[in-house]
N, C-alpha and C. Protein backbone atom coordinates (compact mmCIF):
# COMPACT_ATOMS: atom_id res chain seq x y z
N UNK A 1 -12.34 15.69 4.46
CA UNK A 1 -13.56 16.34 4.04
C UNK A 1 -13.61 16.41 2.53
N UNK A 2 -12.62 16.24 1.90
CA UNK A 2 -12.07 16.41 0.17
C UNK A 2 -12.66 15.36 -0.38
N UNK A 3 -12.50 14.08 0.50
CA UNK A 3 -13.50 12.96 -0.28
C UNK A 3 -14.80 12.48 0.11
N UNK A 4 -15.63 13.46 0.94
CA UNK A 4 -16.77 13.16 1.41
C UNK A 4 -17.89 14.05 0.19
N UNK A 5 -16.76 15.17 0.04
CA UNK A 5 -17.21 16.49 -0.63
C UNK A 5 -17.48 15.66 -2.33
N UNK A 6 -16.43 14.85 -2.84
CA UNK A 6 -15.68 14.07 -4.17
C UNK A 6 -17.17 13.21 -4.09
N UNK A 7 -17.20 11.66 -3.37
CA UNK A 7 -17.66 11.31 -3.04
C UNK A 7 -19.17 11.39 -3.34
N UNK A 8 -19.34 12.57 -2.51
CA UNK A 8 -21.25 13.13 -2.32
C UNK A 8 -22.09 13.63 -3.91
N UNK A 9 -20.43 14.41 -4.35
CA UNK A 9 -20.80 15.01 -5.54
C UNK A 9 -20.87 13.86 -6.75
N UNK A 10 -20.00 12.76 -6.43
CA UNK A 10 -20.15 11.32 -6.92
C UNK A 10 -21.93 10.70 -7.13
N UNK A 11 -21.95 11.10 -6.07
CA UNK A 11 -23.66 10.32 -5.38
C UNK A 11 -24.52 11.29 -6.24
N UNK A 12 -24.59 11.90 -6.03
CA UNK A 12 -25.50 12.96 -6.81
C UNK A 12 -25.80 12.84 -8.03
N UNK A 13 -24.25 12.75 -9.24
CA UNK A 13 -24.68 12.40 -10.29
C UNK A 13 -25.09 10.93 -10.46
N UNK A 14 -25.06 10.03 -10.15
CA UNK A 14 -25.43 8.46 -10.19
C UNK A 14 -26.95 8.06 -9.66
N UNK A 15 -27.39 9.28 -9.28
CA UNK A 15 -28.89 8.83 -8.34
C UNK A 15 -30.12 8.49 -9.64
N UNK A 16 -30.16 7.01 -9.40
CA UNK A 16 -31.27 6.69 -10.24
C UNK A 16 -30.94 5.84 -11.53
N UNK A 17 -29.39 5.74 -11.40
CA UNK A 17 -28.78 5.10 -13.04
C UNK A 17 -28.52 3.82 -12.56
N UNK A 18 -28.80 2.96 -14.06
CA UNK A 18 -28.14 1.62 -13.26
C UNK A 18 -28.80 0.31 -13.09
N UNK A 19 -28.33 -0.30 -13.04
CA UNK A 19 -28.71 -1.86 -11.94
C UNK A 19 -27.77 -2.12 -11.02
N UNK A 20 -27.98 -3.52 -10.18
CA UNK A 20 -26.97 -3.55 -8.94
C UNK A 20 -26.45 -4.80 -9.70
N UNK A 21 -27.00 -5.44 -10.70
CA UNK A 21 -26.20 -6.75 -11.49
C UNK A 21 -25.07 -6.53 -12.35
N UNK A 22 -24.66 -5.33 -12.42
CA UNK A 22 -23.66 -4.61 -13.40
C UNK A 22 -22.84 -4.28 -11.96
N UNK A 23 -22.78 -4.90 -10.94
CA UNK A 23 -22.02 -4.29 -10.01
C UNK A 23 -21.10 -5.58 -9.64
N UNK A 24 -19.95 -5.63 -9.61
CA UNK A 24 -19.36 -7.11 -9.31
C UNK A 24 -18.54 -6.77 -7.73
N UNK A 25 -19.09 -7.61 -7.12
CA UNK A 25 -18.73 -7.32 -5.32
C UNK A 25 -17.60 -8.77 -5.40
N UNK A 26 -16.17 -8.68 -4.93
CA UNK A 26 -15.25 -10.27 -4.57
C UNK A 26 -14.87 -9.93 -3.03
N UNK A 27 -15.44 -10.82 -2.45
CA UNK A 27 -14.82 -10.52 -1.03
C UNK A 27 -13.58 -11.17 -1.13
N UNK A 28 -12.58 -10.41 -0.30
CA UNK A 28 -11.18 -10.64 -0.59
C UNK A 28 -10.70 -11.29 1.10
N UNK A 29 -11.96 -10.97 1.90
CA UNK A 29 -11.46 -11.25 3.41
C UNK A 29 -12.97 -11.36 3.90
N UNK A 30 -13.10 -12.52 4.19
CA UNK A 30 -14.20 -12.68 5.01
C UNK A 30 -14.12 -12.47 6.53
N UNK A 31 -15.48 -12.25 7.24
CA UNK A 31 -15.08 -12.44 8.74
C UNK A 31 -16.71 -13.00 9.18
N UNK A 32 -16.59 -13.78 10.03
CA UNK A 32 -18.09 -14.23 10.83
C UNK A 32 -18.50 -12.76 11.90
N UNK A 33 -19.52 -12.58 11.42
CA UNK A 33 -20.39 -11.33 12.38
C UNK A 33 -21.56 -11.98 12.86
N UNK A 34 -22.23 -11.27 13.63
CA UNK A 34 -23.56 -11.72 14.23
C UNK A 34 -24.61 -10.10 13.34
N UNK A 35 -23.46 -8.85 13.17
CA UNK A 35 -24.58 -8.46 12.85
C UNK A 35 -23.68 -7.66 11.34
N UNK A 36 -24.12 -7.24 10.19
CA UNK A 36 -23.64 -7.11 8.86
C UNK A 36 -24.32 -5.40 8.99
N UNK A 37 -23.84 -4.76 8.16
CA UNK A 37 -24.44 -3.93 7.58
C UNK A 37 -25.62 -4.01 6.81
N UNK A 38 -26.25 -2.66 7.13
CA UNK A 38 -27.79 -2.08 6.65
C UNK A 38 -27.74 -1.09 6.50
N UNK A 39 -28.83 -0.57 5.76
CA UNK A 39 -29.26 0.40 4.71
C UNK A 39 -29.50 1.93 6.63
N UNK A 40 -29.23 2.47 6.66
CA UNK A 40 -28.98 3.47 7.61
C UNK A 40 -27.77 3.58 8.44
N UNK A 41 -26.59 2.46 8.62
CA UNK A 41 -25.89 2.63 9.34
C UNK A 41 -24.94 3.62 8.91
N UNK A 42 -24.32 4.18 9.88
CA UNK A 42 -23.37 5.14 9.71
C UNK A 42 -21.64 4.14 10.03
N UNK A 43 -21.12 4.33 9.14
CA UNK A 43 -20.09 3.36 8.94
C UNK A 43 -18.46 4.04 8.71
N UNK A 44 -18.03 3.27 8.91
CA UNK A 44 -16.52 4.48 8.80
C UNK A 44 -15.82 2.95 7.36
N UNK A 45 -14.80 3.33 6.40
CA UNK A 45 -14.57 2.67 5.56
C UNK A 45 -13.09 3.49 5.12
N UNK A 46 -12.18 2.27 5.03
CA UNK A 46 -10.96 2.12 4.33
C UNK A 46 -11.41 2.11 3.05
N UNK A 47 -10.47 2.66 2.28
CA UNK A 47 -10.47 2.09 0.77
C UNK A 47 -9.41 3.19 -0.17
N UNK A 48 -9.16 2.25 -1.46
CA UNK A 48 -8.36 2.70 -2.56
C UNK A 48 -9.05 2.69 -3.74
N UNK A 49 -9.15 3.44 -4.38
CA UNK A 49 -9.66 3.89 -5.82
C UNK A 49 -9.09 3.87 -6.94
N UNK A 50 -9.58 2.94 -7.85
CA UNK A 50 -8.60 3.05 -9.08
C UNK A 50 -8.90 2.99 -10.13
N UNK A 51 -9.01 3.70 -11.17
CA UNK A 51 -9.84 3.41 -12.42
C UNK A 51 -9.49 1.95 -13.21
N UNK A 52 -10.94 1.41 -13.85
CA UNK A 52 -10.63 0.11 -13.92
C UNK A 52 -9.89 -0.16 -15.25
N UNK A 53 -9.77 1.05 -16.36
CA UNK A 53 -8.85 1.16 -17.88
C UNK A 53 -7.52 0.76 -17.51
N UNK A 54 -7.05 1.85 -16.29
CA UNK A 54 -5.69 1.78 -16.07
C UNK A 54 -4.80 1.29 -15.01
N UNK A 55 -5.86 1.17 -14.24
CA UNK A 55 -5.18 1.03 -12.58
C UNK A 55 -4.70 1.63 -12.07
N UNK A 56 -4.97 3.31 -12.57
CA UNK A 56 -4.46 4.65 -11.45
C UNK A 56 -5.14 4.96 -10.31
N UNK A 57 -4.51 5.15 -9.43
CA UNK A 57 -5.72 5.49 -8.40
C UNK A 57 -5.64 6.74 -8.37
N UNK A 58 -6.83 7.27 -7.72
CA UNK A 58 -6.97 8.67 -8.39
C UNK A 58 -7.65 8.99 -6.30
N UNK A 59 -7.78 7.90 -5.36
CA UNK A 59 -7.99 8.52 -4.10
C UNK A 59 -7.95 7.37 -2.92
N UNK A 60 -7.58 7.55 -2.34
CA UNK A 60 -7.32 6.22 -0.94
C UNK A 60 -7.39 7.16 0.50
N UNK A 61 -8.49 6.36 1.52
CA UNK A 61 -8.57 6.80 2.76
C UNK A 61 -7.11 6.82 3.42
N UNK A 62 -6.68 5.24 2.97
CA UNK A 62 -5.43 5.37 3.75
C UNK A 62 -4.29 5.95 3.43
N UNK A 63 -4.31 6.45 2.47
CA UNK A 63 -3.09 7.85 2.12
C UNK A 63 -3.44 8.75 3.06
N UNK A 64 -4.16 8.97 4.03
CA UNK A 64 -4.93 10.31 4.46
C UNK A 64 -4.44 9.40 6.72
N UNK A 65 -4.62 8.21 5.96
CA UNK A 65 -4.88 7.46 7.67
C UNK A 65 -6.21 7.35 8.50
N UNK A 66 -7.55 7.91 7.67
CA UNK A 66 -8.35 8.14 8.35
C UNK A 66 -9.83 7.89 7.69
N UNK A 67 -10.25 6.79 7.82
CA UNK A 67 -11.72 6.07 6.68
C UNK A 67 -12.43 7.09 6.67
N UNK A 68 -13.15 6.80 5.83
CA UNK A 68 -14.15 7.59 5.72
C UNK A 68 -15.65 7.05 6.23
N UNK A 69 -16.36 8.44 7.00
CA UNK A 69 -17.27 7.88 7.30
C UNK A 69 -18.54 8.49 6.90
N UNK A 70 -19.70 7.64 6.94
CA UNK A 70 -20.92 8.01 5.92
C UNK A 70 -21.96 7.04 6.05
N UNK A 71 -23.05 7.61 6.01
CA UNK A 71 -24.38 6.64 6.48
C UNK A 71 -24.65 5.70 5.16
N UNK A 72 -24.79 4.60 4.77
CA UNK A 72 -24.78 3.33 3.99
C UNK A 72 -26.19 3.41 3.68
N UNK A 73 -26.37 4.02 2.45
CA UNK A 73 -28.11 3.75 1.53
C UNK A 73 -28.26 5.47 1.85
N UNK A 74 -27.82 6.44 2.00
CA UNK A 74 -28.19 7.66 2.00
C UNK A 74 -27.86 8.45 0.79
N UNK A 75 -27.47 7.67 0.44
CA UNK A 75 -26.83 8.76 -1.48
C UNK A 75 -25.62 9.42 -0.81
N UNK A 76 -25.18 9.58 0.40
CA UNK A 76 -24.01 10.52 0.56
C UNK A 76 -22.69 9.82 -0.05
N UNK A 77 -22.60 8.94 -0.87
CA UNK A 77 -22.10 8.28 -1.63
C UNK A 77 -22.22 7.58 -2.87
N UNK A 78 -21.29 7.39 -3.94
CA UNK A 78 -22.05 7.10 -5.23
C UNK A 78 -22.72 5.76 -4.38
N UNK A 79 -23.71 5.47 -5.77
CA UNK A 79 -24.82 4.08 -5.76
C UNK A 79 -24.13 2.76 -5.66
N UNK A 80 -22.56 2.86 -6.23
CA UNK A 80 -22.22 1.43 -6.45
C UNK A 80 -21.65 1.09 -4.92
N UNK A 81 -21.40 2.14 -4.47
CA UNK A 81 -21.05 1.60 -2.63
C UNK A 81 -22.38 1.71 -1.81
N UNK A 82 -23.45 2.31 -2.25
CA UNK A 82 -24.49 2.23 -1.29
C UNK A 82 -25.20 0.51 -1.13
N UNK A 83 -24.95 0.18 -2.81
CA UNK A 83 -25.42 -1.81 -2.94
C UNK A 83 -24.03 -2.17 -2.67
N UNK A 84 -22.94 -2.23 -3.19
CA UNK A 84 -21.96 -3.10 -2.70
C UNK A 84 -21.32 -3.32 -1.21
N UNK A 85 -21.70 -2.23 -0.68
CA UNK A 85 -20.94 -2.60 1.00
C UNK A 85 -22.32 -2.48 2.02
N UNK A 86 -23.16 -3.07 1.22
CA UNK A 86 -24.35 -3.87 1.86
C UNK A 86 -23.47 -5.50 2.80
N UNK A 87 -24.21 -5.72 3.65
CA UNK A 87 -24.39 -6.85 4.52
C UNK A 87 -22.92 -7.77 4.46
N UNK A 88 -21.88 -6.37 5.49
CA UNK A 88 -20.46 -6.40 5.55
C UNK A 88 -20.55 -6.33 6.96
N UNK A 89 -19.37 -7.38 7.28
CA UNK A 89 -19.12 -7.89 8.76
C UNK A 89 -17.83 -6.68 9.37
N UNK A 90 -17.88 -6.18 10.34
CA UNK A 90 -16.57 -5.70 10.96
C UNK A 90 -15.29 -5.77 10.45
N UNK A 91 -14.14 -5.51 9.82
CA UNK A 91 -13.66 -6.25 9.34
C UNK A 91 -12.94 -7.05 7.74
N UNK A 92 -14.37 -7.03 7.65
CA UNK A 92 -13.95 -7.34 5.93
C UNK A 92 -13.81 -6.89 4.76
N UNK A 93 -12.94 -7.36 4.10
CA UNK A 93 -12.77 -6.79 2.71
C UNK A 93 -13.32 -7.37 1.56
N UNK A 94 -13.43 -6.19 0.66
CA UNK A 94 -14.13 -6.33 -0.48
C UNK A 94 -13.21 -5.81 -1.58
N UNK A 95 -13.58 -6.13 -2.51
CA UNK A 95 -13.29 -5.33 -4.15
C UNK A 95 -14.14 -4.79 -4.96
N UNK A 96 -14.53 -3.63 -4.94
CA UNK A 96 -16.30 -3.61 -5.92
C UNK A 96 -15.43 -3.03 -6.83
N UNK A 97 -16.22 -3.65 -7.97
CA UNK A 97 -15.87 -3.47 -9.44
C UNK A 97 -17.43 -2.57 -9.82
N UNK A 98 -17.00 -1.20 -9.94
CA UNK A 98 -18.16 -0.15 -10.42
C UNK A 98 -18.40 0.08 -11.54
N UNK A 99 -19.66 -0.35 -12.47
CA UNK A 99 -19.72 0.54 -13.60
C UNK A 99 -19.97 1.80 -13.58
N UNK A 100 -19.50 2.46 -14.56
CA UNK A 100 -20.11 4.10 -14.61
C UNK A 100 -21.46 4.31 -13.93
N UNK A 101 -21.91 3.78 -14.65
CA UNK A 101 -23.89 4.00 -14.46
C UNK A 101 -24.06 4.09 -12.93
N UNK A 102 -23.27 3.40 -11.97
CA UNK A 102 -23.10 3.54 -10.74
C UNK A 102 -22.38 4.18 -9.70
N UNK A 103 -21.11 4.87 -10.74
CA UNK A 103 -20.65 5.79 -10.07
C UNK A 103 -20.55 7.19 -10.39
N UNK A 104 -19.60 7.59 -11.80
CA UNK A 104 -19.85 9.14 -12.00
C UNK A 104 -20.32 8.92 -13.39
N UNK A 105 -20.76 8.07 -13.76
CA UNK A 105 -21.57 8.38 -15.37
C UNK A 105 -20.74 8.99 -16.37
N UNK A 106 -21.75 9.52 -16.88
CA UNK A 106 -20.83 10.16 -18.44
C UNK A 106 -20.20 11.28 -18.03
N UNK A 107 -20.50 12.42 -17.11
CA UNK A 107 -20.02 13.14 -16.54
C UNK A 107 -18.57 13.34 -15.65
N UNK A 108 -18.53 12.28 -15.08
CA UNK A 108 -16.99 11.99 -15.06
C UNK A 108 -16.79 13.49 -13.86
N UNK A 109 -15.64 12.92 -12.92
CA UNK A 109 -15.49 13.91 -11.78
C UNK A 109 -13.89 14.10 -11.82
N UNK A 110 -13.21 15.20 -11.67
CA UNK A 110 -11.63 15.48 -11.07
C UNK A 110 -10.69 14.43 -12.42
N UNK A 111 -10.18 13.66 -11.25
CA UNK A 111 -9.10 12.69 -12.29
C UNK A 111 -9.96 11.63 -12.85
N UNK A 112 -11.17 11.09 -12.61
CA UNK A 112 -12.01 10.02 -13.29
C UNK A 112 -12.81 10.78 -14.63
N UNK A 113 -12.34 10.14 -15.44
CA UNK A 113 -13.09 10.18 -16.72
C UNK A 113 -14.16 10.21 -16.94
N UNK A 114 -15.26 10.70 -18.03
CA UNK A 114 -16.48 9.99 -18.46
C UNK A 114 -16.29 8.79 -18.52
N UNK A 115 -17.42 7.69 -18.35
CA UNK A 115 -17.64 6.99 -18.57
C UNK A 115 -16.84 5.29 -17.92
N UNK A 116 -16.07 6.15 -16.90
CA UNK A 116 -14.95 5.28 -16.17
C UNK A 116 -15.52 4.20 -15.13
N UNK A 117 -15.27 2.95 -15.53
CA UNK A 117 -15.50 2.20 -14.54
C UNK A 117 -14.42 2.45 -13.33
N UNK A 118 -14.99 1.71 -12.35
CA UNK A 118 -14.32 2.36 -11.09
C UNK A 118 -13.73 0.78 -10.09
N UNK A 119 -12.90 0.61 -9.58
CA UNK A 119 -12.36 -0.58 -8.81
C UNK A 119 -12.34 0.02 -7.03
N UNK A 120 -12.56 -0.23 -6.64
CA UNK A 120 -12.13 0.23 -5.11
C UNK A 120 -11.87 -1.11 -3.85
N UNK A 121 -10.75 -0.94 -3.59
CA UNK A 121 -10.47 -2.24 -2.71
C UNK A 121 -10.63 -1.25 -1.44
N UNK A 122 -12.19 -1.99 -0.66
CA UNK A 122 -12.78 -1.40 0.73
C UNK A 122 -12.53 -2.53 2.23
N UNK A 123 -12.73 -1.81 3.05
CA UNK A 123 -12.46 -2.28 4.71
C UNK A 123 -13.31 -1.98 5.63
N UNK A 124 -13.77 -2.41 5.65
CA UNK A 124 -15.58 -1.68 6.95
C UNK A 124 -14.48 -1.59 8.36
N UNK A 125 -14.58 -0.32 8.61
CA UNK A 125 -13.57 -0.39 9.86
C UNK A 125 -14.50 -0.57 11.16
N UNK A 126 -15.20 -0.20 11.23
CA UNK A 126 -16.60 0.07 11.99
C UNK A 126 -18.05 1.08 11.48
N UNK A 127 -18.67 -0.11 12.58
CA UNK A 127 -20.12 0.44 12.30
C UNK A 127 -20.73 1.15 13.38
N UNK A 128 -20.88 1.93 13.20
CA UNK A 128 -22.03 2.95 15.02
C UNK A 128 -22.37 2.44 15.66
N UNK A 129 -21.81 2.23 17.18
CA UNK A 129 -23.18 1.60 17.70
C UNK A 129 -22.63 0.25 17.96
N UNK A 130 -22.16 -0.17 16.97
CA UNK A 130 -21.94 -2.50 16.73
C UNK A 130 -20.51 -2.56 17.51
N UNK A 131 -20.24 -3.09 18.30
CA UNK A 131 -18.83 -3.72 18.44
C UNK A 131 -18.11 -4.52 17.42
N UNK A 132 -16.91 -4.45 17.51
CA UNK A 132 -16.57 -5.63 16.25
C UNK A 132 -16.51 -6.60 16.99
N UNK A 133 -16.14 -7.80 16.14
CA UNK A 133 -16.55 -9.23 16.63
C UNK A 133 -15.40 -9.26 17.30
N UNK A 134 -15.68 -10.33 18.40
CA UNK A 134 -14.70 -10.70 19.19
C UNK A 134 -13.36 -11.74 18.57
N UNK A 135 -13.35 -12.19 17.99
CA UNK A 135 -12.38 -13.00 16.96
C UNK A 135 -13.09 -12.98 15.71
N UNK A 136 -12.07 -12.30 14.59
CA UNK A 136 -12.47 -12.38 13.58
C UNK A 136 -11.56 -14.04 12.65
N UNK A 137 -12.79 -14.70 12.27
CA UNK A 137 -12.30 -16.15 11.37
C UNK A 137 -12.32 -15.51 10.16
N UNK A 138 -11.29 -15.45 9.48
CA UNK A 138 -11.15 -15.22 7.98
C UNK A 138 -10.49 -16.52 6.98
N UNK A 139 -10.47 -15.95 5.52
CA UNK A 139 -9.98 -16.88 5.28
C UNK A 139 -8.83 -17.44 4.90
N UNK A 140 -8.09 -16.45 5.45
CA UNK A 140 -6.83 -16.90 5.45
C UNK A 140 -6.59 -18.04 6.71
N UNK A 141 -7.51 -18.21 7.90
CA UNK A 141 -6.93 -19.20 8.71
C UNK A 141 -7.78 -20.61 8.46
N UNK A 142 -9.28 -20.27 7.73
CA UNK A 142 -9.35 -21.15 7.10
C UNK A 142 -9.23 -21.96 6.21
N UNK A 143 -8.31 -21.60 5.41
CA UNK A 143 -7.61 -21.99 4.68
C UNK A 143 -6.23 -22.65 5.12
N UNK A 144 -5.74 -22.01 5.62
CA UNK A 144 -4.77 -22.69 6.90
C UNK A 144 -4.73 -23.99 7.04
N UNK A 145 -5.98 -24.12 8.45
CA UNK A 145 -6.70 -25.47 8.69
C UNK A 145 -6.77 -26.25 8.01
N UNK A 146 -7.50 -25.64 6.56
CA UNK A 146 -8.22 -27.04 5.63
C UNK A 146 -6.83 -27.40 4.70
N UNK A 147 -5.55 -26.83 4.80
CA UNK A 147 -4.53 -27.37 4.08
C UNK A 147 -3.70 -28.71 5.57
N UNK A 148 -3.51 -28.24 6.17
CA UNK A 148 -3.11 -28.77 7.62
C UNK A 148 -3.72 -30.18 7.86
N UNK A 149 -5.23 -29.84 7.39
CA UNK A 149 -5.52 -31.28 7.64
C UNK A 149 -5.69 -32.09 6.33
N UNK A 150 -5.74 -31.42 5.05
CA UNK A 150 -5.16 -32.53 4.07
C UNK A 150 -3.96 -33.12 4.51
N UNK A 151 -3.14 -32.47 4.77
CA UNK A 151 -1.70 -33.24 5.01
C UNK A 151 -1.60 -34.10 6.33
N UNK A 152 -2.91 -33.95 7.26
CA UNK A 152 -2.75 -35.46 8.14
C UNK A 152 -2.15 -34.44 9.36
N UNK A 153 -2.09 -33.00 9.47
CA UNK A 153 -1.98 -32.44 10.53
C UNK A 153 -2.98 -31.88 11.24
N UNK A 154 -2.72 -31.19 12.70
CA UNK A 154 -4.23 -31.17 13.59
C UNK A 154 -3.87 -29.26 13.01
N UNK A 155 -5.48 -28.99 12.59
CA UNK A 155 -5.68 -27.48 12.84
C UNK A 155 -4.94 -26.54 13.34
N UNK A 156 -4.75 -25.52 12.82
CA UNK A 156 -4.09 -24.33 13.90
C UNK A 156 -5.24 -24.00 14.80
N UNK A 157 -4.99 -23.84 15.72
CA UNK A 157 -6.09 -23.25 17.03
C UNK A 157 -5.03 -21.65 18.06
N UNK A 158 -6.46 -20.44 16.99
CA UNK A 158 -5.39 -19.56 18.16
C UNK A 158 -6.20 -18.92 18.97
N UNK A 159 -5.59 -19.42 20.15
CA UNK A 159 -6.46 -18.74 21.25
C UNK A 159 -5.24 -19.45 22.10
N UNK A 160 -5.20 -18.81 23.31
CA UNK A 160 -4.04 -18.60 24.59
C UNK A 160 -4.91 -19.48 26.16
N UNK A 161 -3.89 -20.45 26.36
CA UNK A 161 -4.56 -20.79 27.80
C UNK A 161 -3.69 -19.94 28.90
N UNK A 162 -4.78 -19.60 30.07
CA UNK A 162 -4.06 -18.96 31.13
C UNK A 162 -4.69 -19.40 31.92
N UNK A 163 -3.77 -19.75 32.99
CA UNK A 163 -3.38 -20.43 34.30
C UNK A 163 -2.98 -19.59 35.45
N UNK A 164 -3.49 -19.49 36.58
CA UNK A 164 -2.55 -19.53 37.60
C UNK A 164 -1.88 -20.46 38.16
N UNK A 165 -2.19 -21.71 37.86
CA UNK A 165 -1.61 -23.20 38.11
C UNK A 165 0.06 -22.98 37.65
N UNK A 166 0.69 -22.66 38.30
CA UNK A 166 2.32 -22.36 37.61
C UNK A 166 3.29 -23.97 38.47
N UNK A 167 2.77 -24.60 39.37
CA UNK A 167 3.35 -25.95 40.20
C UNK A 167 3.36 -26.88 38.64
N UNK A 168 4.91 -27.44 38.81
CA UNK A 168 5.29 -27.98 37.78
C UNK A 168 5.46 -27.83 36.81
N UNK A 169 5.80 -26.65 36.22
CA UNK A 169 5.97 -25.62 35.23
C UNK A 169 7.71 -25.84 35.33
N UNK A 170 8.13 -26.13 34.04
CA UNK A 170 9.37 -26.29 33.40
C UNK A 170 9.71 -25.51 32.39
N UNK A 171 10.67 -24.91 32.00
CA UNK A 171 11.17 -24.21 31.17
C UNK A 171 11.76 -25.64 29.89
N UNK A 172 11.26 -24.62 29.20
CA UNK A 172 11.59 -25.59 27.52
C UNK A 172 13.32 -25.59 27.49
């Protein structure tokens, strides 16, 4: 409740400052969805906080074990997560790189400074409502693949065959 409370009071001062082009989003983990995040969903989210001068973190869900959750475009969060963890798959990770203007401004909250840009490495754990995808493709296995077959080898493929056919079944 300490960082919903942090957080909200985050949102509050940031409402209205800004552009979203001063906001730098790196996805660090992709995943294929059918459906992404939108501006009303109620979303639960991993993440670590770190000011971008020093690289202290100053707050992480997962020190706690437990995301945080919060409706996406409601201000109940600063501005730079209401545009940056826009049209996010189940799953994936991000890095938003926050300017002030988007998160606590000149005003500055707790251990964040005036004027502190902000880093947060995030995790959409789930969204209300959405199932997560049934196999998530990231890019670590595509990357995998596309090295595998420079070198003249066949793809990794993971997925499991099952049989009741067990006649002629040999032990390796």
């Amino acid at each position: 409740m300490k960082s919903i409370t942090f957080l909200s009071v985050l949102a509050a001062s940031a409402v209205g400052l800004g552009a979203a082009d001063d906001l730098k989003i790196d996805v660090t983990h992709s995943v294929q969805c059918d459906r992404k995040t939108q501006k009303g969903d109620k979303v639960a989210m991993h993440y670590k906080g770190t000011l971008g001068d020093s690289g202290k973190k100053f707050d992480a869900s997962y020190d706690r074990g437990q995301p945080l959750q919060f409706t996406l475009g409601a201000g109940q969060v600063i501005a730079g997560w209401d545009k940056g963890l826009l049209d996010m798959c189940i799953g994936e990770k991000r890095t938003l790189t926050i300017p002030s203007e988007l998160a606590y401004g000149d005003r500055g909250i707790g251990p964040i400074p005036p004027g502190a840009t902000l880093i947060f490495e995030t995790e959409l754990v789930g969204i209300d409502g959405v199932a997560p995808p049934e196999k998530e493709t990231g890019k670590d296995e595509a990357k995998e693949n596309k090295e595998a077959d420079k070198a003249g080898e066949k793809p990794l493929k993971r997925s499991w065959l099952t049989t009741d056919d067990v006649q002629g079944h040999e032990e390796l």
